[in-house]
C-alpha atoms as a PDB file:
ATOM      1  CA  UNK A   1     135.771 128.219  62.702  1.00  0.00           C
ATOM      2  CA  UNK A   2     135.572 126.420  59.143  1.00  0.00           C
ATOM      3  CA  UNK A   3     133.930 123.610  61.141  1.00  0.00           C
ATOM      4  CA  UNK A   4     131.310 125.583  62.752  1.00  0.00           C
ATOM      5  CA  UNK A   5     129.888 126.980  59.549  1.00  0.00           C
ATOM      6  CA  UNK A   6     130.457 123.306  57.941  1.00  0.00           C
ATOM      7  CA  UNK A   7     128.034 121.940  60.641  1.00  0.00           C
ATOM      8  CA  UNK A   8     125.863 124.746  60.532  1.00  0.00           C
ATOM      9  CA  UNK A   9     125.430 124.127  56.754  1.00  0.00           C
ATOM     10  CA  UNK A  10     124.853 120.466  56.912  1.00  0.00           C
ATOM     11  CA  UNK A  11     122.609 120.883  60.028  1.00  0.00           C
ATOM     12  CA  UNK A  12     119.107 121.496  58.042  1.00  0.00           C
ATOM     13  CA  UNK A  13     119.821 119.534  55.261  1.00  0.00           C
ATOM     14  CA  UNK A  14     119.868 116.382  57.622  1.00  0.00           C
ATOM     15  CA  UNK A  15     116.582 117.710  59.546  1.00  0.00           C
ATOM     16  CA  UNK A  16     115.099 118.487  56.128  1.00  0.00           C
ATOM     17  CA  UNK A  17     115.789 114.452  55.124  1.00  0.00           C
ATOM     18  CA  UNK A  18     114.638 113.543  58.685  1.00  0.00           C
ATOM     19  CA  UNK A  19     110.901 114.625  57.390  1.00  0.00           C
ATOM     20  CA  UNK A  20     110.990 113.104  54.096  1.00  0.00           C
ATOM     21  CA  UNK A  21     110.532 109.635  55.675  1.00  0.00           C
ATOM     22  CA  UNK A  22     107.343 110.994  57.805  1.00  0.00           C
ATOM     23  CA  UNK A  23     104.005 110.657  56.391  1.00  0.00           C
ATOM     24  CA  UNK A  24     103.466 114.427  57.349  1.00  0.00           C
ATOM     25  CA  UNK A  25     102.420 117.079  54.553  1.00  0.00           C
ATOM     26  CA  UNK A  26     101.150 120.407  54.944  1.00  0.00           C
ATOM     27  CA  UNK A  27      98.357 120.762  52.441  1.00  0.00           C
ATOM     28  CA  UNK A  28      95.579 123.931  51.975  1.00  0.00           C
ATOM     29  CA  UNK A  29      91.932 123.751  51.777  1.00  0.00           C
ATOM     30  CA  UNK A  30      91.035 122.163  48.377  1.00  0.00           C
ATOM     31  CA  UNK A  31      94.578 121.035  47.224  1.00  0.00           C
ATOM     32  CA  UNK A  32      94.930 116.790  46.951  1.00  0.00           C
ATOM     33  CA  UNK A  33      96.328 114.384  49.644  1.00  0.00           C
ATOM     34  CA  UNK A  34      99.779 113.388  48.588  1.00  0.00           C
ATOM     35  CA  UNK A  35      99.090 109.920  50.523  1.00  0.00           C
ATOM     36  CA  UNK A  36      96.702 107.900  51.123  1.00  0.00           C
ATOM     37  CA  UNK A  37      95.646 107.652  54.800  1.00  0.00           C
ATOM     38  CA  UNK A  38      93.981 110.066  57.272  1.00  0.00           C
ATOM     39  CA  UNK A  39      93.615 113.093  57.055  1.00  0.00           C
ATOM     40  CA  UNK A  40      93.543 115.322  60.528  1.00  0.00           C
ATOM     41  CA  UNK A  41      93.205 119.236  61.134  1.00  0.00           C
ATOM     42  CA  UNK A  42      95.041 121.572  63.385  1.00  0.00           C
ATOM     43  CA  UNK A  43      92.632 121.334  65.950  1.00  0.00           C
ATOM     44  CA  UNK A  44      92.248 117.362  65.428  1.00  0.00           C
ATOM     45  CA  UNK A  45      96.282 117.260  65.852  1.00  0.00           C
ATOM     46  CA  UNK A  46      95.467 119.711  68.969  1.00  0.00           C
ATOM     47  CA  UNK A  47      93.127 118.191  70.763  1.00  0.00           C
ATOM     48  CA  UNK A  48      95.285 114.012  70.231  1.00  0.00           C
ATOM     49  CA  UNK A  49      98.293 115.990  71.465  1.00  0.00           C
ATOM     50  CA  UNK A  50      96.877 117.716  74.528  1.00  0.00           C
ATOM     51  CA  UNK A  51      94.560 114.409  75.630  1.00  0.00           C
ATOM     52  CA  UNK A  52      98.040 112.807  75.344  1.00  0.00           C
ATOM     53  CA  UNK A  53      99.857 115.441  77.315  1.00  0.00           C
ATOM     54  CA  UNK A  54      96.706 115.133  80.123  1.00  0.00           C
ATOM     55  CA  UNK A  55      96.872 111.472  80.037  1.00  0.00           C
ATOM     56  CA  UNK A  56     101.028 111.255  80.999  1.00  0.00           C
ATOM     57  CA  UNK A  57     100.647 114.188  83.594  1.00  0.00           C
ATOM     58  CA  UNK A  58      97.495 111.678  84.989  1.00  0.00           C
ATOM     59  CA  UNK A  59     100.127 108.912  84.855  1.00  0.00           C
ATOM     60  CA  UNK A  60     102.558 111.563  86.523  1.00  0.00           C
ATOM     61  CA  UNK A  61     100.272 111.963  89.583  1.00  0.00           C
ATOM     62  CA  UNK A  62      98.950 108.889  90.315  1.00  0.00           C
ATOM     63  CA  UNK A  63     102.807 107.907  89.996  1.00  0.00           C
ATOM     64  CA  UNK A  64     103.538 110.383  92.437  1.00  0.00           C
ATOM     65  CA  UNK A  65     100.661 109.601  94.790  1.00  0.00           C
ATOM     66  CA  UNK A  66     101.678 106.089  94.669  1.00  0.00           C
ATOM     67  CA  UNK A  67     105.399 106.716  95.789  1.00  0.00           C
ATOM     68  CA  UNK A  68     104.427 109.259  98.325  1.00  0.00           C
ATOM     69  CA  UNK A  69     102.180 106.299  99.748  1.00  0.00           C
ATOM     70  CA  UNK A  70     105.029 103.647  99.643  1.00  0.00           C
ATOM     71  CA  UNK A  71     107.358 106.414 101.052  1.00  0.00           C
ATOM     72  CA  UNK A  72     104.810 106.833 103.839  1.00  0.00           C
ATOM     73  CA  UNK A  73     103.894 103.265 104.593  1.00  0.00           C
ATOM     74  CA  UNK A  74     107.901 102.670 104.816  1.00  0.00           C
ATOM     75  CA  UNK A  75     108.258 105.229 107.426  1.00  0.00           C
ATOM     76  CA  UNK A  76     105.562 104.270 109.229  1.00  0.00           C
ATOM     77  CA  UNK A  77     107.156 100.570 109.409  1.00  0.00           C
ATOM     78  CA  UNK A  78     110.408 101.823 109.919  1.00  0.00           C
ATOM     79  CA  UNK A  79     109.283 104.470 113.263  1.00  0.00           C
ATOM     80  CA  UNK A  80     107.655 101.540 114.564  1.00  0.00           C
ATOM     81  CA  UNK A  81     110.278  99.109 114.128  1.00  0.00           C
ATOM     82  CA  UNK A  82     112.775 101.680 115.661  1.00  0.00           C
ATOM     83  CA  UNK A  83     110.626 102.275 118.655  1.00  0.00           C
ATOM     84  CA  UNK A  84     110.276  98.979 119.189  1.00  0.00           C
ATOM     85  CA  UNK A  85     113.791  98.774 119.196  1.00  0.00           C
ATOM     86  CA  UNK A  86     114.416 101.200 121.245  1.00  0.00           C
ATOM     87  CA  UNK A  87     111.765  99.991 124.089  1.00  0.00           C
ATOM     88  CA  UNK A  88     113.107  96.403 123.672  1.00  0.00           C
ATOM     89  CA  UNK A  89     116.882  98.015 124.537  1.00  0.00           C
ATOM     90  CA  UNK A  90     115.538 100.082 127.238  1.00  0.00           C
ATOM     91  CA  UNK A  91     113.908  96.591 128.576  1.00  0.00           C
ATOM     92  CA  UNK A  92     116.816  94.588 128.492  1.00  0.00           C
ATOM     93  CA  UNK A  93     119.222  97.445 129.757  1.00  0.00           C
ATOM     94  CA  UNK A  94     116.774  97.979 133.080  1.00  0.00           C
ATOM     95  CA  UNK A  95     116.473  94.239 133.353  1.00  0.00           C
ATOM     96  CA  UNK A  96     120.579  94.004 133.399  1.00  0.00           C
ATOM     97  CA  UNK A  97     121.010  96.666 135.634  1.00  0.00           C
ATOM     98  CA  UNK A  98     118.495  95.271 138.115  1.00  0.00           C
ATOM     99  CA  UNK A  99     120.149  91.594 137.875  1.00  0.00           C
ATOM    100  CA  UNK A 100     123.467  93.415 138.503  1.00  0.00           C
ATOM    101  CA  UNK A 101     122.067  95.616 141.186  1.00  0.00           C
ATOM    102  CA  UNK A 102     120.734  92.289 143.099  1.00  0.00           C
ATOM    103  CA  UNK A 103     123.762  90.448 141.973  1.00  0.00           C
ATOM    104  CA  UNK A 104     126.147  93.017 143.877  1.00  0.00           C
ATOM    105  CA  UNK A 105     124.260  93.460 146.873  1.00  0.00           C
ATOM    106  CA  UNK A 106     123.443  89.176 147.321  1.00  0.00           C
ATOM    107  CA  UNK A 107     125.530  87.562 150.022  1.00  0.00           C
ATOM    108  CA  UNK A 108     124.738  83.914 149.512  1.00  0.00           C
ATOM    109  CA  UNK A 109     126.057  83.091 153.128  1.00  0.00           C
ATOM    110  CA  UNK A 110     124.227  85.754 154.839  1.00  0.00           C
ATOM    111  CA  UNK A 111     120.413  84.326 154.724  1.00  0.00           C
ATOM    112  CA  UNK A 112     121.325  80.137 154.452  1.00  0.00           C
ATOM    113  CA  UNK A 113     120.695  79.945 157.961  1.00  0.00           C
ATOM    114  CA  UNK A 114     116.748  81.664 157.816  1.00  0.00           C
ATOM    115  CA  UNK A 115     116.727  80.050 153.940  1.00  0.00           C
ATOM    116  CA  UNK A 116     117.093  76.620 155.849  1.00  0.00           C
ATOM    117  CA  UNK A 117     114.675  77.250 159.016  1.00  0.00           C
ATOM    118  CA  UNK A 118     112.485  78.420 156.278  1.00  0.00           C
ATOM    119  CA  UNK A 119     112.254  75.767 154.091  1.00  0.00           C
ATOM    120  CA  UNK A 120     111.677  73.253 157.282  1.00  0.00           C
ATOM    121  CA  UNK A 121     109.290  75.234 159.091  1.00  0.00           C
ATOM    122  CA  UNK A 122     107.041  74.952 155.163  1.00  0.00           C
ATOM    123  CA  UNK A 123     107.831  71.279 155.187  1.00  0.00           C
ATOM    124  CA  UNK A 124     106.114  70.960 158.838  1.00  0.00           C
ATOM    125  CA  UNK A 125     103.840  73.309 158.767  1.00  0.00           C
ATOM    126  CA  UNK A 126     102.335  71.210 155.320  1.00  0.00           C
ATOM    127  CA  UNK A 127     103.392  67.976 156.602  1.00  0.00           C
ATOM    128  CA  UNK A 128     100.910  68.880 159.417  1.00  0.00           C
ATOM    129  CA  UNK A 129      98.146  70.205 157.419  1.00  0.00           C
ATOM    130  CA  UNK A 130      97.969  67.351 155.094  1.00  0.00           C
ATOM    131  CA  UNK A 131      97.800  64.620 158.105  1.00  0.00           C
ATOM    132  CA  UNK A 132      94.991  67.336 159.754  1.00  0.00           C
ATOM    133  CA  UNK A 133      92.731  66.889 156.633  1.00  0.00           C
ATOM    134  CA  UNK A 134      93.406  62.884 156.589  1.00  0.00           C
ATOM    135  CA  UNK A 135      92.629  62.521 159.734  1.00  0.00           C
ATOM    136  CA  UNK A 136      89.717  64.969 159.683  1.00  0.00           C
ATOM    137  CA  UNK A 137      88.026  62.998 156.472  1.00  0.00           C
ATOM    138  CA  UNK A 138      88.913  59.704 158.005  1.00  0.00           C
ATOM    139  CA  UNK A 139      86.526  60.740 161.049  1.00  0.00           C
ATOM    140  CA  UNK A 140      83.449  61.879 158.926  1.00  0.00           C
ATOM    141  CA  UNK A 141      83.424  58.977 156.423  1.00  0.00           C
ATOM    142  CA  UNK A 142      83.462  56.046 159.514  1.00  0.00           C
END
């Protein structure tokens, strides 16, 4: 309790030396500067202070605006990036399950046979064709 009051007590007399150091005097109309300097009114001191006070909430708002821009842009990015992801996965999963789905019904012994008449019926067949043109241009140019 005895400590309370003791800080209670010294309390103003350190916020009363706090304001000897300031070049701040309250004066009346017709009484003498105590410094020399400027000299503002109430409504001088007014109107700094509240062209301060708009000029920080100005700085708060474009602040603000410019973060909820950033915050914006970076979801933007991010939504596309994640769709893109999630296409790209789709993709690939699809492609997988069709390689596996062609993978488990491929017999490589059941179409050799056909895969081999195939590939020597092409062979003929363009074999043929290309001696057909040779011997077609060799009769119109003698």
């Amino acid at each position: 309790m005895f400590i309370s009051l003791l800080l209670l007590l010294i309390q103003p007399a350190i916020a009363e030396d706090s304001f000897q150091d300031l070049d701040f005097v309250n004066i009346a109309e017709g009484e003498a500067a105590p410094f020399s300097g400027k000299l503002l009114t109430n409504e001088a001191i007014a109107e700094i202070l509240s062209k301060h006070q708009l000029e920080i909430d100005n700085l708060k708002i474009q602040h603000t605006a410019e973060l909820e821009k950033q915050s914006l842009d970076l979801k933007l990015r991010y939504d596309m990036l994640d769709a893109r992801f999630k296409l790209d996965t789709e993709l690939y999963k699809g492609m997988i399950d069709n390689r596996d789905l062609l993978l488990k019904d491929f017999n490589p012994n059941q179409n050799s046979g056909l895969t081999d008449w195939k590939f020597t019926g092409g062979f003929l067949a363009g074999a043929a064709v290309t001696i057909g043109i040779a011997y077609s241009l060799d009769k119109l140019v003698y």
